[in-house]
C-alpha atoms as a PDB file:
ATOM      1  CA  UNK A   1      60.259 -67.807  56.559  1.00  0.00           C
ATOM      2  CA  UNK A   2      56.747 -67.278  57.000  1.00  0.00           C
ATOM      3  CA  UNK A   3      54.351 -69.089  54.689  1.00  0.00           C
ATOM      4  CA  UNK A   4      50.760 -69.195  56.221  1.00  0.00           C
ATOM      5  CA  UNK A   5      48.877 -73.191  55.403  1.00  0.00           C
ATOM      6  CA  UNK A   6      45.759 -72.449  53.686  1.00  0.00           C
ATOM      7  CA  UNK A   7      42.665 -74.773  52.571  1.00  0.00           C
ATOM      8  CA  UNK A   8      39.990 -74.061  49.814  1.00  0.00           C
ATOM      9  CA  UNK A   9      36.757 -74.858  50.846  1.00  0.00           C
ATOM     10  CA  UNK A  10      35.252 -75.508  47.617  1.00  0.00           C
ATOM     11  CA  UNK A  11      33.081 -71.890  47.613  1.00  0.00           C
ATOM     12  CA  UNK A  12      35.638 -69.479  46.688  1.00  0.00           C
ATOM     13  CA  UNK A  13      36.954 -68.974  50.442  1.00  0.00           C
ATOM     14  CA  UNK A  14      40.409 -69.837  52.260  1.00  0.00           C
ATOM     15  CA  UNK A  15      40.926 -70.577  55.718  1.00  0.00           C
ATOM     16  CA  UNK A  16      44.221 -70.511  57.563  1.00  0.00           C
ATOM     17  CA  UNK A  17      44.313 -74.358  59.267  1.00  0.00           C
ATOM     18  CA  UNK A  18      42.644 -74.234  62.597  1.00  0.00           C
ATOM     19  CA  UNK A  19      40.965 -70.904  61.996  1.00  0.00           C
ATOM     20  CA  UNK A  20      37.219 -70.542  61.625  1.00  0.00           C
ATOM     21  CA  UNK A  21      37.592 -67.023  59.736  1.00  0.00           C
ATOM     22  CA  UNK A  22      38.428 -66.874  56.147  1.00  0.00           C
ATOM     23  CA  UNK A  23      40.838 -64.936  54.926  1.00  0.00           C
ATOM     24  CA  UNK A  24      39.991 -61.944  53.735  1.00  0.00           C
ATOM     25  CA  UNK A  25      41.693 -59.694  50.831  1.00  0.00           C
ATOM     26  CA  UNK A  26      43.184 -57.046  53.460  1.00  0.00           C
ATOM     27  CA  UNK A  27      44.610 -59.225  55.729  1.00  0.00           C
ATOM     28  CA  UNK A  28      46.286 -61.155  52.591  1.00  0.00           C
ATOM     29  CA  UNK A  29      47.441 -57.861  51.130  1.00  0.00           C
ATOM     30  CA  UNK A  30      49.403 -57.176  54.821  1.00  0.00           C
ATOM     31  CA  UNK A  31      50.820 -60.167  54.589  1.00  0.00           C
ATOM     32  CA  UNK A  32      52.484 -59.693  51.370  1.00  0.00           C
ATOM     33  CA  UNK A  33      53.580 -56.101  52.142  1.00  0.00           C
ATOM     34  CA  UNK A  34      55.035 -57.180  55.524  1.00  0.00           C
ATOM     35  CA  UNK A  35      56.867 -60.432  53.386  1.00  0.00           C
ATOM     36  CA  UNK A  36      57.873 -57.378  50.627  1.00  0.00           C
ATOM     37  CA  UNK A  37      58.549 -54.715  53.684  1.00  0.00           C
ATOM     38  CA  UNK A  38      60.991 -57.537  55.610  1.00  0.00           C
ATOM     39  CA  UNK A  39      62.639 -58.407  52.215  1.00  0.00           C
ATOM     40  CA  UNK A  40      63.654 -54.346  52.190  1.00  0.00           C
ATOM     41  CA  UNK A  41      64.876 -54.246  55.501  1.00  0.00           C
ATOM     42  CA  UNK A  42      66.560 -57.677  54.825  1.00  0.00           C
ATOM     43  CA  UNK A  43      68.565 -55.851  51.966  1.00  0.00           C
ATOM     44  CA  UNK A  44      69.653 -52.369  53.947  1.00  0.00           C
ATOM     45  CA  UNK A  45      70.994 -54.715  56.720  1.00  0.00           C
ATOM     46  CA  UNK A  46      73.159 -56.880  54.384  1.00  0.00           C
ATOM     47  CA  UNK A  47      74.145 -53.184  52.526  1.00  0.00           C
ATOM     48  CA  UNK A  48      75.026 -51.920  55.919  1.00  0.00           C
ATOM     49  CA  UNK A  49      76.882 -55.278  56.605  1.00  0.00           C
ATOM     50  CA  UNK A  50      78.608 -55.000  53.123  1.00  0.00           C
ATOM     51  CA  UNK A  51      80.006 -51.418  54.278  1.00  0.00           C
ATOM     52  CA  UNK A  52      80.930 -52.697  57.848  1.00  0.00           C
ATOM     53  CA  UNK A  53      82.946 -55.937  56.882  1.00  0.00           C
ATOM     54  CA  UNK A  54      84.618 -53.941  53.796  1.00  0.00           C
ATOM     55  CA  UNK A  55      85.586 -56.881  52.047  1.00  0.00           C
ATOM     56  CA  UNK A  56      85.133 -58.304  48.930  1.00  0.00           C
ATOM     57  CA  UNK A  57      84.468 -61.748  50.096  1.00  0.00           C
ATOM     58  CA  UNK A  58      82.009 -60.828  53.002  1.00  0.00           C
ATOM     59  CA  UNK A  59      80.221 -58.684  50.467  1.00  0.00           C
ATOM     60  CA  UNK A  60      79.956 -61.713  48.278  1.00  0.00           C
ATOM     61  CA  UNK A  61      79.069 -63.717  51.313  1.00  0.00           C
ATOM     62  CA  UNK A  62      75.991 -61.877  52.665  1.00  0.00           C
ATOM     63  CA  UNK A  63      75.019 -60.856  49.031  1.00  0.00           C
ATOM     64  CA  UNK A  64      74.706 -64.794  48.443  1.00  0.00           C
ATOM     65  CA  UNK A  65      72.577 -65.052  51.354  1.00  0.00           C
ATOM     66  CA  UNK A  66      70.709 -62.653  50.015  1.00  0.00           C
ATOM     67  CA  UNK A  67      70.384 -63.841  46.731  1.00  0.00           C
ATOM     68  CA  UNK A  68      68.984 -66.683  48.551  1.00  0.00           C
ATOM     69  CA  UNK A  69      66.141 -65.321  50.498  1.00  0.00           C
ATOM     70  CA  UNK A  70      65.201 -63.249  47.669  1.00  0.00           C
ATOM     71  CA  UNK A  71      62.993 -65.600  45.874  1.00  0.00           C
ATOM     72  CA  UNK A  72      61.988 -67.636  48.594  1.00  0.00           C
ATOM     73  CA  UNK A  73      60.298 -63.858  49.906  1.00  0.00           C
ATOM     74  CA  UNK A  74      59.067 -63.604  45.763  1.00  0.00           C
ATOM     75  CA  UNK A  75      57.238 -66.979  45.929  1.00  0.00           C
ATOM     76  CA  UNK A  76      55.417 -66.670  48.554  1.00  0.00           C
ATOM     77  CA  UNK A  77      54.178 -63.379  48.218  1.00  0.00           C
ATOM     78  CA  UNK A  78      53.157 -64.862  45.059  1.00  0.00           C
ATOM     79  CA  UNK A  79      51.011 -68.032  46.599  1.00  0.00           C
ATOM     80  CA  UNK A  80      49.365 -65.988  49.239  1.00  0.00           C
ATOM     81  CA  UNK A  81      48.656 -63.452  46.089  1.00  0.00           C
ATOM     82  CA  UNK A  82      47.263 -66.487  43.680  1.00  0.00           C
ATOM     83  CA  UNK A  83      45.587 -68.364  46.991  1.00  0.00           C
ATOM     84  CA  UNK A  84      43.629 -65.318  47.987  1.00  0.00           C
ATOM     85  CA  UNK A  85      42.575 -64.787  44.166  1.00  0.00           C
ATOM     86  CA  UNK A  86      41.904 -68.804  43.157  1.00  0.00           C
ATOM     87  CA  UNK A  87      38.313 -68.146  44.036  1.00  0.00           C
ATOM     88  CA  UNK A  88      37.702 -64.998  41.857  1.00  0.00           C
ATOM     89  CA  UNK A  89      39.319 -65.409  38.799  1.00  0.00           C
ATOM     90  CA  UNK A  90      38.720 -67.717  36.429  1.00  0.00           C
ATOM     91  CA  UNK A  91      41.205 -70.931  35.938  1.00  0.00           C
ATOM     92  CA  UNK A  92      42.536 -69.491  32.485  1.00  0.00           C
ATOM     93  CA  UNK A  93      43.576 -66.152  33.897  1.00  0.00           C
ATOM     94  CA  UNK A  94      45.068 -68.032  37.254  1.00  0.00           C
ATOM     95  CA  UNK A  95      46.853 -70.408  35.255  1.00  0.00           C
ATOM     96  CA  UNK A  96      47.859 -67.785  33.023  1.00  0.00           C
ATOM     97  CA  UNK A  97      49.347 -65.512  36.845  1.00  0.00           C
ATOM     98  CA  UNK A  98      51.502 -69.223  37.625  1.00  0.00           C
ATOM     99  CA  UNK A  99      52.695 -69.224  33.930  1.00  0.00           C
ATOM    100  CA  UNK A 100      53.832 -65.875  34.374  1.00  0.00           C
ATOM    101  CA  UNK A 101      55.708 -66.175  37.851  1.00  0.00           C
ATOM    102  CA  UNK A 102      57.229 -69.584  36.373  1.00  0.00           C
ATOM    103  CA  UNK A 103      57.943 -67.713  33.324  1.00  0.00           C
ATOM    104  CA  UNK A 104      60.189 -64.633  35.283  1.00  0.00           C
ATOM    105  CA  UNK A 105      62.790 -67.642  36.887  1.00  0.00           C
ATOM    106  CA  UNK A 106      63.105 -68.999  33.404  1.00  0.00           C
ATOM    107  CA  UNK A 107      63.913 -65.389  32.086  1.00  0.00           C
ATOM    108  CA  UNK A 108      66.174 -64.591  35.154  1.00  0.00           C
ATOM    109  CA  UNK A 109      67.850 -67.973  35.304  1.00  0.00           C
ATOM    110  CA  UNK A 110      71.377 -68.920  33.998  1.00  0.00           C
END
């Protein structure tokens, strides 16, 4: 799992540690469509698995797995999303973004 360590520097700007260039809205939106595009290929794999194994229990098995990586993928696309935005929105609205994320595992949760 790839989750990049960022730091604020107080104007608005994040830095990847050890990197003298901040990072900038393009390079934050490839991240998150690489995180989304692995997440896709992630789930025809495990489909193609399913079909391969032709079992109930495998299907179960790999679908767990999964299940798993699923919102592990979902949260960070979401912190490199709310990291990259922390300096241009105001605290309400990015408050208001975490509420929302927070709020979808409550809704989705058993």
């Amino acid at each position: 799992m790839f989750s990049p360590s960022l730091f604020y520097t107080g104007k608005g700007i994040y830095y990847f540690y050890g990197s003298d260039r901040p990072v900038s809205e393009e390079l934050t939106v490839r991240l998150m469509s690489t995180l989304r595009l692995l997440i896709g290929i992630l789930s025809l794999v495990a489909a193609f698995l399913m079909i391969k194994y032709h079992t109930v229990g495998a299907a179960l098995r790999i679908n767990a797995f999964v299940g798993l990586v699923n919102p592990l993928i979902f949260i960070s696309i979401n912190i490199l999303g709310i990291a990259n935005m922390a300096g241009k929105v105001s605290l309400v609205k990015l408050i208001a973004i975490m509420a929302g994320v927070v709020l979808i595992f409550y809704g989705t949760g058993k």
